[in-house]
C-alpha atoms as a PDB file:
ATOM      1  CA  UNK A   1      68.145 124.944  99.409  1.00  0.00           C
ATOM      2  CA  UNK A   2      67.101 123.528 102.990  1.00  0.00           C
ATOM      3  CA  UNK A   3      64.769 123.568 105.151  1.00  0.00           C
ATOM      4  CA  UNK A   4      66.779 125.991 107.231  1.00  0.00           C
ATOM      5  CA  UNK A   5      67.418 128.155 104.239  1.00  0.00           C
ATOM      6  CA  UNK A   6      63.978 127.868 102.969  1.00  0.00           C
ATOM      7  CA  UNK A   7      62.341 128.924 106.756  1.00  0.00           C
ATOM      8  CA  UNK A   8      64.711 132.006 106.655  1.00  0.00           C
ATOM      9  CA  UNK A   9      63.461 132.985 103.372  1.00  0.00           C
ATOM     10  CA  UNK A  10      59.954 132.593 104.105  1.00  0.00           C
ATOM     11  CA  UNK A  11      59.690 134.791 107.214  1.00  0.00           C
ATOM     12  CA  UNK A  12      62.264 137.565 106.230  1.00  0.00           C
ATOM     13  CA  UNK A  13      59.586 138.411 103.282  1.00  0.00           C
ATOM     14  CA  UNK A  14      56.989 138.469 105.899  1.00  0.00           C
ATOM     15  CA  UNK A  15      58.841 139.531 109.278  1.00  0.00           C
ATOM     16  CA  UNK A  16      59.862 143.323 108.596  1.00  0.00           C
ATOM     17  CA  UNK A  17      61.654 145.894 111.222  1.00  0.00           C
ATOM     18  CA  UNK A  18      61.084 149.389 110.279  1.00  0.00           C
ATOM     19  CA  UNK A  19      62.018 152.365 113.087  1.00  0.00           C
ATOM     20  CA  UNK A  20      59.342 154.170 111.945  1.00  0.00           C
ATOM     21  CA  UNK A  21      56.387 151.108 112.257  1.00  0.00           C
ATOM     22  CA  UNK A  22      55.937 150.430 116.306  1.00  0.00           C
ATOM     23  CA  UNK A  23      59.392 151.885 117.395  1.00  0.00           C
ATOM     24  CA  UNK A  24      61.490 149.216 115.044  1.00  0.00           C
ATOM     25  CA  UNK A  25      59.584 145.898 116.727  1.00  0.00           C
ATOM     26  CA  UNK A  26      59.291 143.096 114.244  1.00  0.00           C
ATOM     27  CA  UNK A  27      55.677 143.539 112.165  1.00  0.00           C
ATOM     28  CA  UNK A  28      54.562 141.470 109.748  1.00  0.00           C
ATOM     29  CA  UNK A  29      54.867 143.555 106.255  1.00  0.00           C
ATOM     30  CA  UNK A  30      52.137 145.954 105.170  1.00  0.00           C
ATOM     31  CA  UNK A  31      50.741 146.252 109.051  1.00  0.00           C
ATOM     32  CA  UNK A  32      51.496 146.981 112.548  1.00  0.00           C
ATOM     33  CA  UNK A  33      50.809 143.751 113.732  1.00  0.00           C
ATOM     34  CA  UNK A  34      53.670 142.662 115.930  1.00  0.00           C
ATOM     35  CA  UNK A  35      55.212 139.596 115.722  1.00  0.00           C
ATOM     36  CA  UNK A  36      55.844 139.020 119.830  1.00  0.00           C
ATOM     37  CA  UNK A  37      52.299 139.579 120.045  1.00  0.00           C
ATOM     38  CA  UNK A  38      51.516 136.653 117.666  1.00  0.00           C
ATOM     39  CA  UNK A  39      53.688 134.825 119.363  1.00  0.00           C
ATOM     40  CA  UNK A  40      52.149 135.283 122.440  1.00  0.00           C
ATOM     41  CA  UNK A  41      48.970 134.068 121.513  1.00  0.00           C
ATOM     42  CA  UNK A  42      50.045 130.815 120.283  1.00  0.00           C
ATOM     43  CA  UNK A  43      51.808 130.477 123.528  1.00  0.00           C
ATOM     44  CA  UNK A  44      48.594 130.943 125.043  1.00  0.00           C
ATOM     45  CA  UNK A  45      47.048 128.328 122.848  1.00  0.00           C
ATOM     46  CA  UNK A  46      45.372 129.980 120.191  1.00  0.00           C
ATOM     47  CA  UNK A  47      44.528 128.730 116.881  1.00  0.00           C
ATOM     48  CA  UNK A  48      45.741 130.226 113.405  1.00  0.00           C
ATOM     49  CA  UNK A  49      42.367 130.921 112.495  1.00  0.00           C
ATOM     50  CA  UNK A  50      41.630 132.449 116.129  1.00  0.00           C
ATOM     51  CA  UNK A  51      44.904 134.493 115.720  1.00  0.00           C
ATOM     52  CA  UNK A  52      43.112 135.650 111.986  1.00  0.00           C
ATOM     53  CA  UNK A  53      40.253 136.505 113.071  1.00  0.00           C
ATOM     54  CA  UNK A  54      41.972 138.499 116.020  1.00  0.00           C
ATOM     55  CA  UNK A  55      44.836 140.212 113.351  1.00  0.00           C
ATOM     56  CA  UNK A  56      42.407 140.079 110.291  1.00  0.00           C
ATOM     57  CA  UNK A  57      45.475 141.878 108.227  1.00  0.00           C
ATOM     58  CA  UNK A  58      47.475 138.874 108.759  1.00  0.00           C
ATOM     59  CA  UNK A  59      47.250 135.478 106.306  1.00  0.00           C
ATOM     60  CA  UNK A  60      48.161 131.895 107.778  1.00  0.00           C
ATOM     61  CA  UNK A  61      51.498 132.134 105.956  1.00  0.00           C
ATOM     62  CA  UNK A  62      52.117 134.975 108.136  1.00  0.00           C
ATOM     63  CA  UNK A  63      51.559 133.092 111.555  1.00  0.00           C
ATOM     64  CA  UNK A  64      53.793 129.977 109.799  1.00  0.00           C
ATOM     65  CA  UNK A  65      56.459 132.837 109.743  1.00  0.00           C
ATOM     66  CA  UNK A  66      55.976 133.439 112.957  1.00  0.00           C
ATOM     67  CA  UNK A  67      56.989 129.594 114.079  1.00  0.00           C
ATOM     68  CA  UNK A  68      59.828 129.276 111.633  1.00  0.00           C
ATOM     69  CA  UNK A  69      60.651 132.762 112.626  1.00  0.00           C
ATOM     70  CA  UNK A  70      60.825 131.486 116.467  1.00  0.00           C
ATOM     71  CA  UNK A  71      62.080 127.978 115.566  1.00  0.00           C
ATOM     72  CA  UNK A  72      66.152 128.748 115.522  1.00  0.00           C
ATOM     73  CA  UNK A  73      66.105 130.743 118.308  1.00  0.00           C
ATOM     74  CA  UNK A  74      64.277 127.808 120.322  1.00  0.00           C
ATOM     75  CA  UNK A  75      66.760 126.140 119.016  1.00  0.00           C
ATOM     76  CA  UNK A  76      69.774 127.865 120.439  1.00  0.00           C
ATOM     77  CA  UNK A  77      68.554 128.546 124.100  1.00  0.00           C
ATOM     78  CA  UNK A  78      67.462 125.084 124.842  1.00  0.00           C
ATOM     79  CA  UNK A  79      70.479 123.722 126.691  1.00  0.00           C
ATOM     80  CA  UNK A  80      71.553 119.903 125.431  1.00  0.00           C
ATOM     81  CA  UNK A  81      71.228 117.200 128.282  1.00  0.00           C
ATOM     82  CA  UNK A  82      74.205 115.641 128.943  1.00  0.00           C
ATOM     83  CA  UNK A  83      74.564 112.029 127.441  1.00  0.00           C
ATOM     84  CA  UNK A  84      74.594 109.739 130.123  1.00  0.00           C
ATOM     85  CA  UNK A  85      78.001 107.462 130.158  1.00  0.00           C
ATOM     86  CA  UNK A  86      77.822 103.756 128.876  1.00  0.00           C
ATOM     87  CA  UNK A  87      80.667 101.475 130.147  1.00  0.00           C
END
């Protein structure tokens, strides 16, 4: 398995969409802690153990899902730089 594979893994058994938890936003399992809200706050700088103390339902493993969550999609929408040409 890779890294890909194993980052995947790791946030689909915490990152949950339900339509019945917070209109079928992402949540981390068991609460109704949204996962855009997370990710706003470590936008905004905050710490994992600022972001527990904040969400004390959550566990670090849950903000690491949150980053490999955001990772591929970071991924996709940053456009490549051209290479410049070498002659």
């Amino acid at each position: 398995m890779n890294f890909k594979e194993e980052s995947r893994l790791r946030y689909n058994e915490r990152i949950v969409r339900d339509p019945q938890i917070c209109a079928g936003q992402p949540v981390f399992n068991g609460t109704r802690v949204i996962l855009r809200t997370v990710l706003a706050s470590l936008a905004d700088g905050d710490s994992i153990e600022e972001i527990l103390e904040a969400f004390p339902t959550l566990k670090a493993e849950d903000v690491r899902a949150a980053i490999a969550f955001a990772a591929p999609s970071a991924e996709e929408d940053l456009p490549v730089p051209a290479m410049p040409q070498i002659r």
